[in-house]
C-alpha atoms as a PDB file:
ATOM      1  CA  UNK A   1      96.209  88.865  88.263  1.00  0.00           C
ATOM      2  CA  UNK A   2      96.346  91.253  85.563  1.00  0.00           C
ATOM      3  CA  UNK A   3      99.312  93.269  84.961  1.00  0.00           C
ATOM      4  CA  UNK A   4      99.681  95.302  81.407  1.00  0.00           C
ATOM      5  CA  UNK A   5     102.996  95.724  79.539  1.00  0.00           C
ATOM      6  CA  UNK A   6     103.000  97.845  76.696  1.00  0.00           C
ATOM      7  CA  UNK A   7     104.813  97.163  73.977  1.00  0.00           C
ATOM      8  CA  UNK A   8     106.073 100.470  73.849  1.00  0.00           C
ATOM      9  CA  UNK A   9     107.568 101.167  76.789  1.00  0.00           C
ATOM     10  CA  UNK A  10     107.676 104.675  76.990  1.00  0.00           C
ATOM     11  CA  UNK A  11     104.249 105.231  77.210  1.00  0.00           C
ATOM     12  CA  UNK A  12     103.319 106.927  80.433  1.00  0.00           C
ATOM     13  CA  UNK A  13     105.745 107.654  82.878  1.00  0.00           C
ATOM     14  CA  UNK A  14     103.769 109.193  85.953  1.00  0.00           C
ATOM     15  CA  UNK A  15     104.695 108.181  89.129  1.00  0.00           C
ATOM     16  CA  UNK A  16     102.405 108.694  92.471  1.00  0.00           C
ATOM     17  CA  UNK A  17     103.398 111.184  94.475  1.00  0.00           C
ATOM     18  CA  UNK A  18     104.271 110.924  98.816  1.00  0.00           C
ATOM     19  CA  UNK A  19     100.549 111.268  99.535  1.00  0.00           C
ATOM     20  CA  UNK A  20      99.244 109.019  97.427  1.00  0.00           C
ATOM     21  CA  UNK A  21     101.654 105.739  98.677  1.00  0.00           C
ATOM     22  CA  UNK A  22     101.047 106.875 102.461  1.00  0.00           C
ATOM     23  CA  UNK A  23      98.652 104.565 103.643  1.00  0.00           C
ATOM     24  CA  UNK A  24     101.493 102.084 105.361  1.00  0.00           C
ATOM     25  CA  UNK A  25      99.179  98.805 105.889  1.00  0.00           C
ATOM     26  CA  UNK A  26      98.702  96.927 109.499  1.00  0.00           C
ATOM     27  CA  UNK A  27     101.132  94.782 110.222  1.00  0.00           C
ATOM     28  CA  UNK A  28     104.882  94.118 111.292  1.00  0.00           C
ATOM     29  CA  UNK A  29     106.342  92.627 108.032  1.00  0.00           C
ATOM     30  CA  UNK A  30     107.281  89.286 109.477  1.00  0.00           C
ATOM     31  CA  UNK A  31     106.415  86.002 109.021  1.00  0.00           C
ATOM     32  CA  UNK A  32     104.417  86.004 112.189  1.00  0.00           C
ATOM     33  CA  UNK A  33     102.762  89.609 111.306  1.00  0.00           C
ATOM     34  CA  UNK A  34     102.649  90.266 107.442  1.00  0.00           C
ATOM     35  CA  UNK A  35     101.623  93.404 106.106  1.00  0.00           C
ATOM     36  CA  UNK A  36      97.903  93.159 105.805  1.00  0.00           C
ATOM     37  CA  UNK A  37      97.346  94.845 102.078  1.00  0.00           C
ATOM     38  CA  UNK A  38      93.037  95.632 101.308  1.00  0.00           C
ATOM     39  CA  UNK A  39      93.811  98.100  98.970  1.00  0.00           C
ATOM     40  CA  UNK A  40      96.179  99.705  95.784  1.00  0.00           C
ATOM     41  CA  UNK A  41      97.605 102.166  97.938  1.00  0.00           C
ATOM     42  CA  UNK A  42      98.568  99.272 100.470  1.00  0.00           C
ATOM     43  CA  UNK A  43      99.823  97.719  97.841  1.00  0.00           C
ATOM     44  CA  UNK A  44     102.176 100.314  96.116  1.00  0.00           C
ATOM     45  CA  UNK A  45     103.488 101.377  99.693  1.00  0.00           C
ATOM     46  CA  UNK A  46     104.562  97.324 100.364  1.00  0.00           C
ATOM     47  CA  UNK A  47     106.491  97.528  96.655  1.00  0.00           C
ATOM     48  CA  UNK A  48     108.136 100.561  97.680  1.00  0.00           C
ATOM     49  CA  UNK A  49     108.390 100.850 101.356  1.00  0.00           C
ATOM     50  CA  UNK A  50     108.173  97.178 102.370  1.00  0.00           C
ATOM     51  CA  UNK A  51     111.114  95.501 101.642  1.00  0.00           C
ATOM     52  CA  UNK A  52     112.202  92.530  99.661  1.00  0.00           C
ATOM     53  CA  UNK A  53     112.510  90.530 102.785  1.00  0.00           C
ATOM     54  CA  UNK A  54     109.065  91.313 103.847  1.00  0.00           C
ATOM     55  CA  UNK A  55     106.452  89.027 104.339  1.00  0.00           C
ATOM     56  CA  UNK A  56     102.492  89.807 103.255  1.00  0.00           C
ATOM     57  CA  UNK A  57      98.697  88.723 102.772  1.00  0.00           C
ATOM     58  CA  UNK A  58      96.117  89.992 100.715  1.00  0.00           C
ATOM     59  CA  UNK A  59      92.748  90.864 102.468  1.00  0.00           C
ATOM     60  CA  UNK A  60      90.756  91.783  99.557  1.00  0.00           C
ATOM     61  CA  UNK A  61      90.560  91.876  95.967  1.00  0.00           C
ATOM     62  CA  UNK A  62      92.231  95.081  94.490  1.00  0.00           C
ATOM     63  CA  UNK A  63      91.688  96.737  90.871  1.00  0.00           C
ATOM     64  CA  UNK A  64      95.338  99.073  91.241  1.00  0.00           C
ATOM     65  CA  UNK A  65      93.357 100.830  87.986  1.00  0.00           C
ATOM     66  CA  UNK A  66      90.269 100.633  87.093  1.00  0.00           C
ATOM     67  CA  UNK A  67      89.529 100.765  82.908  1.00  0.00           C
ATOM     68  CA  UNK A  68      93.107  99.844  82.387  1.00  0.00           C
ATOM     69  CA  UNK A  69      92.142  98.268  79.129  1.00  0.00           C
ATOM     70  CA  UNK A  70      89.034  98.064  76.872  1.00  0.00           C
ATOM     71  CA  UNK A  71      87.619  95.222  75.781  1.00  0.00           C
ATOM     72  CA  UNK A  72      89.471  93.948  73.188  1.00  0.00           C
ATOM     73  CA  UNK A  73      92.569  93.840  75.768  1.00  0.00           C
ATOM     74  CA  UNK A  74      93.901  97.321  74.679  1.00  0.00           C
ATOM     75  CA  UNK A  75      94.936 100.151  76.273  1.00  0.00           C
ATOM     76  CA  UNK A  76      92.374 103.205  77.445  1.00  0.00           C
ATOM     77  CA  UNK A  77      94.193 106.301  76.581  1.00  0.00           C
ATOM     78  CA  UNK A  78      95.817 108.512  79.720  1.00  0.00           C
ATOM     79  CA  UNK A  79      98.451 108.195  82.202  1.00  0.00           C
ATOM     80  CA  UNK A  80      99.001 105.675  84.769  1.00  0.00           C
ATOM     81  CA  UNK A  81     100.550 104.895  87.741  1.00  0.00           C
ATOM     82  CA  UNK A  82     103.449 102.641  86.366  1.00  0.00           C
ATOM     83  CA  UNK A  83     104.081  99.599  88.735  1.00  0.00           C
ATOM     84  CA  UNK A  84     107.669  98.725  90.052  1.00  0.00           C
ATOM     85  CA  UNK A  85     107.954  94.625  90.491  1.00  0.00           C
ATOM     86  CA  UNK A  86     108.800  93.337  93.776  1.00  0.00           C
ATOM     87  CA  UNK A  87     112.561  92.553  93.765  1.00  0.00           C
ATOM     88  CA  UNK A  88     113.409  94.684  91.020  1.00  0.00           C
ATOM     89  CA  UNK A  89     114.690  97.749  92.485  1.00  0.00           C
ATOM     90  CA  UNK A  90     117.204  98.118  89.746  1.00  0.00           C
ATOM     91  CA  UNK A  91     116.638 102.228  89.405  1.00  0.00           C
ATOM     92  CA  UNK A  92     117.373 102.788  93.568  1.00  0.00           C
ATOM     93  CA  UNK A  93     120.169 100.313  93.546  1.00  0.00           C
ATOM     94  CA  UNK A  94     121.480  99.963  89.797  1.00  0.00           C
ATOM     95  CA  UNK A  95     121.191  95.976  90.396  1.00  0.00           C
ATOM     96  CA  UNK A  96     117.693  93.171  90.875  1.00  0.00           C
ATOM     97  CA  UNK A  97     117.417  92.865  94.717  1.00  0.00           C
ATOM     98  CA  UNK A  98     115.740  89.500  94.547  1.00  0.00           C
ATOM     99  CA  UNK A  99     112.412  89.041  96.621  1.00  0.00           C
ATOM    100  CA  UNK A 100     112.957  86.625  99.306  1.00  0.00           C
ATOM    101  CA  UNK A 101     109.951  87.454 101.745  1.00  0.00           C
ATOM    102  CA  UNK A 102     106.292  86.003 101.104  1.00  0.00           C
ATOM    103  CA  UNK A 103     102.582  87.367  99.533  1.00  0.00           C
ATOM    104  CA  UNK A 104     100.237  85.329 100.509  1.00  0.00           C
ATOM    105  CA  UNK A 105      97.649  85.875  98.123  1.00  0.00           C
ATOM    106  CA  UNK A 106      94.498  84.090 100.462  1.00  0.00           C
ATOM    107  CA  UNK A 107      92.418  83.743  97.537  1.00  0.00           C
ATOM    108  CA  UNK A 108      92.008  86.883  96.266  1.00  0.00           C
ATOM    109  CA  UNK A 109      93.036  88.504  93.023  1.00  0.00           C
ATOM    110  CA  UNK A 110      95.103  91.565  91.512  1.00  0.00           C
ATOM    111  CA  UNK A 111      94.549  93.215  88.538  1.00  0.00           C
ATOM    112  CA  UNK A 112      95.041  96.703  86.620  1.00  0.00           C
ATOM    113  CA  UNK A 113      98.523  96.945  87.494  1.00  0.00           C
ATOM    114  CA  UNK A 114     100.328  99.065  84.375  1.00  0.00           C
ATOM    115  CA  UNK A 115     104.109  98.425  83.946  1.00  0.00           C
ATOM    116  CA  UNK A 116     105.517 101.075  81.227  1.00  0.00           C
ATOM    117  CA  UNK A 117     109.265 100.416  81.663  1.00  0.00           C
ATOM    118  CA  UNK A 118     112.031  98.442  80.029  1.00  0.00           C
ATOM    119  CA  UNK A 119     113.671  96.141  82.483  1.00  0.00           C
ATOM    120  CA  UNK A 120     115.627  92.818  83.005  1.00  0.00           C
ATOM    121  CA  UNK A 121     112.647  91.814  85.597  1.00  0.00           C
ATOM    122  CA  UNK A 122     108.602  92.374  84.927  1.00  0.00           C
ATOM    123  CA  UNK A 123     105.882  90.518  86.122  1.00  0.00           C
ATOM    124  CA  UNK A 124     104.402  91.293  90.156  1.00  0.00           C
ATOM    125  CA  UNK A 125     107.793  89.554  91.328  1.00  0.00           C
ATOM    126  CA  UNK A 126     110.504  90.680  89.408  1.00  0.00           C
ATOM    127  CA  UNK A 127     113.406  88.149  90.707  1.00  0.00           C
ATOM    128  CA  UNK A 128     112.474  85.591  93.563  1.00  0.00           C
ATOM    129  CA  UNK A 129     115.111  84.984  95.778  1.00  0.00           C
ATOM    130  CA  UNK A 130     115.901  80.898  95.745  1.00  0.00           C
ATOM    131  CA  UNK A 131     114.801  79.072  98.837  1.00  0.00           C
ATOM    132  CA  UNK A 132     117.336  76.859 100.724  1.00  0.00           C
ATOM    133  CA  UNK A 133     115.710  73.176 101.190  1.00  0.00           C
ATOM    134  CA  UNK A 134     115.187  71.533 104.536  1.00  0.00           C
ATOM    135  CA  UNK A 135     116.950  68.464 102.851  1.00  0.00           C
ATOM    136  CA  UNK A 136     120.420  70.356 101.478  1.00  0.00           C
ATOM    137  CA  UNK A 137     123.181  69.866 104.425  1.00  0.00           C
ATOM    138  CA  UNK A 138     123.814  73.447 104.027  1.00  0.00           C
ATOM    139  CA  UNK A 139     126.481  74.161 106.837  1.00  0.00           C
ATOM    140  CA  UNK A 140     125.421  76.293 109.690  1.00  0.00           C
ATOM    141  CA  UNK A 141     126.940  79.659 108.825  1.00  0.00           C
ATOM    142  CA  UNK A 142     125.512  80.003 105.402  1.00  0.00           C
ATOM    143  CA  UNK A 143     122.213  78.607 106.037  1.00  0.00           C
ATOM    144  CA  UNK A 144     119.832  82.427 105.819  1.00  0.00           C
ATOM    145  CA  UNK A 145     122.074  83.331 102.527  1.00  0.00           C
ATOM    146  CA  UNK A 146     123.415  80.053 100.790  1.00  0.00           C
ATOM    147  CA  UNK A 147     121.201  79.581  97.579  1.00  0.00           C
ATOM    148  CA  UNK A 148     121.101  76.177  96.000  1.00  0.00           C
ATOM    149  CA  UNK A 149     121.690  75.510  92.492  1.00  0.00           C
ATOM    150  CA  UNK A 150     119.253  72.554  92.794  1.00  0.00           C
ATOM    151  CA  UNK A 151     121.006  71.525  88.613  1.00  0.00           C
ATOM    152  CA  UNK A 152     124.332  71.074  90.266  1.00  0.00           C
ATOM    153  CA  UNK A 153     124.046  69.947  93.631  1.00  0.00           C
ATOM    154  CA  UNK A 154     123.398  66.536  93.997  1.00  0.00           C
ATOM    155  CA  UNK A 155     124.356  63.920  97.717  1.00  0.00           C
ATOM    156  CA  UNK A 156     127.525  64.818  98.189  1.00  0.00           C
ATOM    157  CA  UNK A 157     128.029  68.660  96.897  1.00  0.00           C
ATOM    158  CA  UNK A 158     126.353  71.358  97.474  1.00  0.00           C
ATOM    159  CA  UNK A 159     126.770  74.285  94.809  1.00  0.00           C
ATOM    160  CA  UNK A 160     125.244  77.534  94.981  1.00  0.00           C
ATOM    161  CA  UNK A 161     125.663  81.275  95.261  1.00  0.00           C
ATOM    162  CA  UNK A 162     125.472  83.880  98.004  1.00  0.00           C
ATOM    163  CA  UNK A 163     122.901  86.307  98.747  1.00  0.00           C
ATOM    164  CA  UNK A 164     122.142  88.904 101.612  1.00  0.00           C
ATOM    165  CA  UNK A 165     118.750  88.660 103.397  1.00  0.00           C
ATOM    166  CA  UNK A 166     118.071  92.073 101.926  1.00  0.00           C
ATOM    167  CA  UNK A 167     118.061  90.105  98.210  1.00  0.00           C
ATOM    168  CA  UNK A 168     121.303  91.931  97.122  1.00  0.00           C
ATOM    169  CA  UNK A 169     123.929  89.540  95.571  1.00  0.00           C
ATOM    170  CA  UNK A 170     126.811  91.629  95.296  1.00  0.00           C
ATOM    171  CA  UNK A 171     129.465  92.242  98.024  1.00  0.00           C
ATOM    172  CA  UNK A 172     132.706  93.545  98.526  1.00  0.00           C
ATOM    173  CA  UNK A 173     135.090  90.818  99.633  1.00  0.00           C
ATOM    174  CA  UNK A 174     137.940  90.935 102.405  1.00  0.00           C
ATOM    175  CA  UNK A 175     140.262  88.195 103.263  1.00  0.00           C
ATOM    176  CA  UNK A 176     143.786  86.779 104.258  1.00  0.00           C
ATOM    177  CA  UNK A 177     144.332  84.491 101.363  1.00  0.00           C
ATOM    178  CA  UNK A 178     148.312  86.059 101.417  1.00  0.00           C
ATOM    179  CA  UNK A 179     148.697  85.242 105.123  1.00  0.00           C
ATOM    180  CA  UNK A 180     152.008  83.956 105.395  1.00  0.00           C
ATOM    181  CA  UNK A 181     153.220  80.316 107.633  1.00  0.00           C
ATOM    182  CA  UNK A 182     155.523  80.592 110.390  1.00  0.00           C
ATOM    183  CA  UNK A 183     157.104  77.283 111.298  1.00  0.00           C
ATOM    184  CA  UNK A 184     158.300  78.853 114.259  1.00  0.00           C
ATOM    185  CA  UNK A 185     154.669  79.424 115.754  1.00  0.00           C
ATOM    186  CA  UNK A 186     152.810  76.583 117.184  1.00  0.00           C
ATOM    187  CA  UNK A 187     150.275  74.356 116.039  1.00  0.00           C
ATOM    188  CA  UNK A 188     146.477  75.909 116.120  1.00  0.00           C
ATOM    189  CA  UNK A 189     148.062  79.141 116.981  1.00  0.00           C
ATOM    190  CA  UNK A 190     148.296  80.178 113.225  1.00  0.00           C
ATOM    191  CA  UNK A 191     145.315  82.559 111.403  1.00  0.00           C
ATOM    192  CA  UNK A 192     143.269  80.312 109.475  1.00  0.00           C
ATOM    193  CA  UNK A 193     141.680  81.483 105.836  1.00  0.00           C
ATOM    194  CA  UNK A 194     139.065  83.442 106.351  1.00  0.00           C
ATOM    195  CA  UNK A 195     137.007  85.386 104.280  1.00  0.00           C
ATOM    196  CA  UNK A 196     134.281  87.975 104.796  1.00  0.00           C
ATOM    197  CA  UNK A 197     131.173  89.193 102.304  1.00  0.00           C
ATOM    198  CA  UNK A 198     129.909  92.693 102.879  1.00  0.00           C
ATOM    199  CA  UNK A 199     126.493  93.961 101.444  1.00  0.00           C
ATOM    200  CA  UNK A 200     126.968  96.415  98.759  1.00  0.00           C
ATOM    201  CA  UNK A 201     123.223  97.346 100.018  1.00  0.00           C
ATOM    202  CA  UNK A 202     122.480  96.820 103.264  1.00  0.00           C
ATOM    203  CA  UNK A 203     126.323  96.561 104.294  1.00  0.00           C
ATOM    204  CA  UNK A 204     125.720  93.454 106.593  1.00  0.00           C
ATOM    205  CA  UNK A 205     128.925  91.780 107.447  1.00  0.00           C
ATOM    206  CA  UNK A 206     128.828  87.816 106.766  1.00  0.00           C
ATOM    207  CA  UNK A 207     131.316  85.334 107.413  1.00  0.00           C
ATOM    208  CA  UNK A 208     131.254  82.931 103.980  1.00  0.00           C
ATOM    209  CA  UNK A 209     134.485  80.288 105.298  1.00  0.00           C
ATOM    210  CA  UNK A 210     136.557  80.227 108.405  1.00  0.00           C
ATOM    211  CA  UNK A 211     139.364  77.951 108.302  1.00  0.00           C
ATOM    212  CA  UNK A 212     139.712  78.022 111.917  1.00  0.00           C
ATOM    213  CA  UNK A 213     136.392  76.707 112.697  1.00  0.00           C
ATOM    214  CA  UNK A 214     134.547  75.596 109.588  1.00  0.00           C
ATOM    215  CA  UNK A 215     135.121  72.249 107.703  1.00  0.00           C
ATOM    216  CA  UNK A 216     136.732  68.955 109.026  1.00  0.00           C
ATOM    217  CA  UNK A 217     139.764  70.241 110.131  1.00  0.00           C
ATOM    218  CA  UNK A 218     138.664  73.802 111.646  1.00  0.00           C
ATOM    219  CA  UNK A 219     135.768  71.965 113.602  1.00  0.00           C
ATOM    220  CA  UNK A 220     137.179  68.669 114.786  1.00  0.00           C
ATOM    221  CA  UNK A 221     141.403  69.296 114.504  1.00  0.00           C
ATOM    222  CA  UNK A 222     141.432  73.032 115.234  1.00  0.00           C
ATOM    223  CA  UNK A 223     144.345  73.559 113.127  1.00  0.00           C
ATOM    224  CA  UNK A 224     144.028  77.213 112.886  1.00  0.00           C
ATOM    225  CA  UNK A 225     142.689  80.279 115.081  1.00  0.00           C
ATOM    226  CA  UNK A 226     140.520  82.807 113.810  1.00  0.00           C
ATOM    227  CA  UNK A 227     141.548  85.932 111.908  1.00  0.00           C
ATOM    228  CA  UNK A 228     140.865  89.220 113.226  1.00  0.00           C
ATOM    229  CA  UNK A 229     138.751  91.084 110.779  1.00  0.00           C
ATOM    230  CA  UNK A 230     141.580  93.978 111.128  1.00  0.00           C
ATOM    231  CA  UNK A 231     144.077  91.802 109.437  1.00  0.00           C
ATOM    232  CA  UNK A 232     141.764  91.180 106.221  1.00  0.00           C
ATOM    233  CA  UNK A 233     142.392  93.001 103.347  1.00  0.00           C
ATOM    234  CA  UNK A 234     140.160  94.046  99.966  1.00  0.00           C
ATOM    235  CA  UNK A 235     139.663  91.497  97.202  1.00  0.00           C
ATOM    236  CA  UNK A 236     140.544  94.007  93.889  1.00  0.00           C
ATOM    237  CA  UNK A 237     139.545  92.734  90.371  1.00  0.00           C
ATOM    238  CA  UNK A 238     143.298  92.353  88.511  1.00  0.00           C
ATOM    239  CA  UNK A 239     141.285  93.309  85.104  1.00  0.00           C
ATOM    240  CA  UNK A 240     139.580  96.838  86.247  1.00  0.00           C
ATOM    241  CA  UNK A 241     140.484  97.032  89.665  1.00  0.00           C
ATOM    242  CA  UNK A 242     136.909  97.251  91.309  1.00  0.00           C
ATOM    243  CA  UNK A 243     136.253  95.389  94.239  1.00  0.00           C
ATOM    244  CA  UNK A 244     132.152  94.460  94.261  1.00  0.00           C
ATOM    245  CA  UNK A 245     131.106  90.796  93.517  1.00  0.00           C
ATOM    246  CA  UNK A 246     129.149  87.859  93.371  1.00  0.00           C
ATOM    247  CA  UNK A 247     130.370  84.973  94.980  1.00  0.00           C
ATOM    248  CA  UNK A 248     129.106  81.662  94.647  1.00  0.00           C
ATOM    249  CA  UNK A 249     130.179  78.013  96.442  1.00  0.00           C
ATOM    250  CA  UNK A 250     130.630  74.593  95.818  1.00  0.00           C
ATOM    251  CA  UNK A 251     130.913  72.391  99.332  1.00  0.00           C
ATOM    252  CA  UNK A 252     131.679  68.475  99.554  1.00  0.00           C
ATOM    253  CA  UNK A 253     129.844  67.457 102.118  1.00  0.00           C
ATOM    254  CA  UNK A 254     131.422  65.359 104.969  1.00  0.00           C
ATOM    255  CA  UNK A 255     130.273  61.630 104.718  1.00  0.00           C
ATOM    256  CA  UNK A 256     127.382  61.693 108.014  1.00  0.00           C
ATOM    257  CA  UNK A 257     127.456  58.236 108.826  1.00  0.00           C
ATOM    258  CA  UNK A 258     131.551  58.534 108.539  1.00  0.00           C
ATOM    259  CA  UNK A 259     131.428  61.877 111.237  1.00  0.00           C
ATOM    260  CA  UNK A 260     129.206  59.771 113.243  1.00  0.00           C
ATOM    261  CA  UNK A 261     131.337  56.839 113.579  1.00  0.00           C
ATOM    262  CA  UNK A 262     134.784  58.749 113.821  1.00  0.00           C
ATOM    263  CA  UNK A 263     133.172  61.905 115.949  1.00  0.00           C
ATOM    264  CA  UNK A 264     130.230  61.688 117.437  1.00  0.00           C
ATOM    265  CA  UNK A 265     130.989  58.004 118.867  1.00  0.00           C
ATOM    266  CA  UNK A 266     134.229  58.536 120.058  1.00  0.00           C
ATOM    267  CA  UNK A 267     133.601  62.158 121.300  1.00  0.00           C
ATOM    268  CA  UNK A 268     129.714  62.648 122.444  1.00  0.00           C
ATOM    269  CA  UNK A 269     130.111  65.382 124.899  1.00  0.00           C
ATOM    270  CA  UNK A 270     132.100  67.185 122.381  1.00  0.00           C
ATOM    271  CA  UNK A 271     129.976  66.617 118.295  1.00  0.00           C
ATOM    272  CA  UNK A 272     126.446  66.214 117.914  1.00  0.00           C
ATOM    273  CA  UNK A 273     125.161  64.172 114.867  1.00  0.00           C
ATOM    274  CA  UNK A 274     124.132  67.809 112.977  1.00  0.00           C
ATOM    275  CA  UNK A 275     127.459  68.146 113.490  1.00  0.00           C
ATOM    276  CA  UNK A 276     128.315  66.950 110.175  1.00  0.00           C
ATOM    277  CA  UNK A 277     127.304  69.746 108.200  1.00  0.00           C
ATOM    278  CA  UNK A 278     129.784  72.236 109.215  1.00  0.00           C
ATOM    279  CA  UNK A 279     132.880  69.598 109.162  1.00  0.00           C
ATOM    280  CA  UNK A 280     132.710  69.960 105.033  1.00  0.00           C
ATOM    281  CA  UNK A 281     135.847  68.208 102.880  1.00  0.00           C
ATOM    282  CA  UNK A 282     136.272  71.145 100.839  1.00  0.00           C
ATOM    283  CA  UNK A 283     135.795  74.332  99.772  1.00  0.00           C
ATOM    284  CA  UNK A 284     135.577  76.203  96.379  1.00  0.00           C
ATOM    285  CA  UNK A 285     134.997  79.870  96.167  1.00  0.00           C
ATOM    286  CA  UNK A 286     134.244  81.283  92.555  1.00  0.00           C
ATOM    287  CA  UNK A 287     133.795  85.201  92.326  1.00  0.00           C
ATOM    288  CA  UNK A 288     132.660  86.978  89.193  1.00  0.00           C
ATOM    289  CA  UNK A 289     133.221  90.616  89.404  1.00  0.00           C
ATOM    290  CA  UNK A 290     130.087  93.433  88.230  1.00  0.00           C
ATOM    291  CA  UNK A 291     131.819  96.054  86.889  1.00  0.00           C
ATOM    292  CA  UNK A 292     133.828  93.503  84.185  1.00  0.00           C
ATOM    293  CA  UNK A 293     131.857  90.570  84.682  1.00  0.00           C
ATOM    294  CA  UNK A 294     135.579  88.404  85.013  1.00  0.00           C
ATOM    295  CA  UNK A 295     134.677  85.313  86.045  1.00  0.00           C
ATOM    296  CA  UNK A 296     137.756  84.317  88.906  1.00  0.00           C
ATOM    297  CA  UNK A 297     138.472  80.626  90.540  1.00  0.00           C
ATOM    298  CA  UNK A 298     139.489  81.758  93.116  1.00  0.00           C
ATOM    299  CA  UNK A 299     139.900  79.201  96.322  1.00  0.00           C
ATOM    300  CA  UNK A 300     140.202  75.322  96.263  1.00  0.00           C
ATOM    301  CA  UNK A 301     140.548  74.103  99.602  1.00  0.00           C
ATOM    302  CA  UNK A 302     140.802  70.429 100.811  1.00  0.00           C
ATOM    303  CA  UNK A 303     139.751  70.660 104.370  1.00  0.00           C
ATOM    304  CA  UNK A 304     140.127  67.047 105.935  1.00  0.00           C
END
């Protein structure tokens, strides 16, 4: 593959116009029916049209421009058609959307793509998306947009950060971390902790702990009930008062062999040995906020 970065950015700045990124390629976008790309045009509607969840094969070699450079690796003189990477849609969204979808690639080759812009992400991919490992006990809820940090998770924690399926990693944050205790009410008829990540793309709602049913005590004691999402509230910065985020997670797992003997044994019709994932010993939540980059601990949670 062949992609040229000047080292002047600045050179060229023309951009294709709706006709010329029209020809939408076959295909459904999923794993199961990529986008079949033959040609540039293919190719520049996938970076711009496809999605960073979107999935992809190559059915023929492409030049995106042909005489891009001479032969001593320069470049020709004129304007070019300046290439966007995948998962660096930083000018639509003002943040990397990280590619998380596939290009398969089939054995054939890419070249003359022309990238004339300064940005935190170059390359064909600009940011790839982490992958979540088979192996990682990752619990239930989090498993499409839990991303291992494969340096700090080792056996018995799992540490990693949150991230939509569209590849945005930002999200505005409710919760009911001020819920008050009444002794008078009974037990497991209290809210648990809960707390909800929305996309500050897409806006998809996901659920990133719930006290009620998450963790040793929410799945196996049912100490708590589960909040209505109309008694959360906004997490606010206290340094600049915004309220968008990245959130990341460090779990302890729950000891399988432990769940299995105190669970599972005692109570087959009720845990299944997979069960062990989601009955977790704690729970930290870090958030770092994007406006002021403050780093926050926020929750620390023993859970059994």
């Amino acid at each position: 593959m062949l992609l040229y970065l000047p080292e002047d950015h600045r050179l060229g700045n023309w951009r294709a116009s709706a006709e010329e990124v029209s020809a939408e390629p076959e295909g459904e976008g999923t794993a199961e029916s990529p986008y079949q790309i033959s040609n540039a045009d293919q190719l520049y509607w996938f970076v711009e049209h496809g999605g960073v969840s979107a999935h992809a094969k190559l059915t023929n070699n492409i030049v995106a421009i042909e005489n891009l450079v001479n032969s001593s690796g320069d470049l020709n003189g004129g304007s070019y058609r300046s290439w966007t990477p995948i998962g660096a849609s930083e000018s639509a969204y003002g943040y990397t959307c990280a590619f998380s979808g596939t290009f398969d690639g089939d054995g054939h080759t890419i070249s003359g793509l022309y990238d004339d812009k300064s940005r935190t992400y170059s390359g064909f991919v600009g940011e790839l998306s982490g992958r979540n490992h088979m192996n990682y006990p990752i619990p239930t809820h989090l498993k499409t947009i839990f991303r291992v940090n494969e340096h700090e998770t080792n056996a018995s924690n799992l540490s990693g950060s949150i991230v939509c399926d569209c590849g945005c990693k930002y999200f505005t944050i409710l919760h009911n971390e001020n819920r008050q205790y009444d002794q008078s009410i009974r037990y497991g008829e209290q809210d648990g902790l809960k707390v909800v990540a929305i996309c500050n793309n897409c806006r998809k709602k996901h659920l990133v702990f719930d006290e009620a049913t998450q963790g040793y005590n929410g799945l196996v004691c049912g100490d708590f009930k589960t909040a209505l999402d109309s008694c959360l509230s906004d997490y606010i910065c206290h340094k600049c008062g915004s309220t968008i985020f990245s959130i990341s997670l460090d779990i302890e797992i729950e000891d399988k062999e432990q769940f299995i003997e105190e669970c599972v044994n005692e109570y087959p019709d009720k845990f299944s040995l997979d069960d062990y994932i989601d009955a977790f010993d704690w729970i930290t939540i870090n958030v770092c906020c994007k406006k002021c980059s403050k780093e926050i601990e926020w929750i620390s949670l023993e859970l059994s």
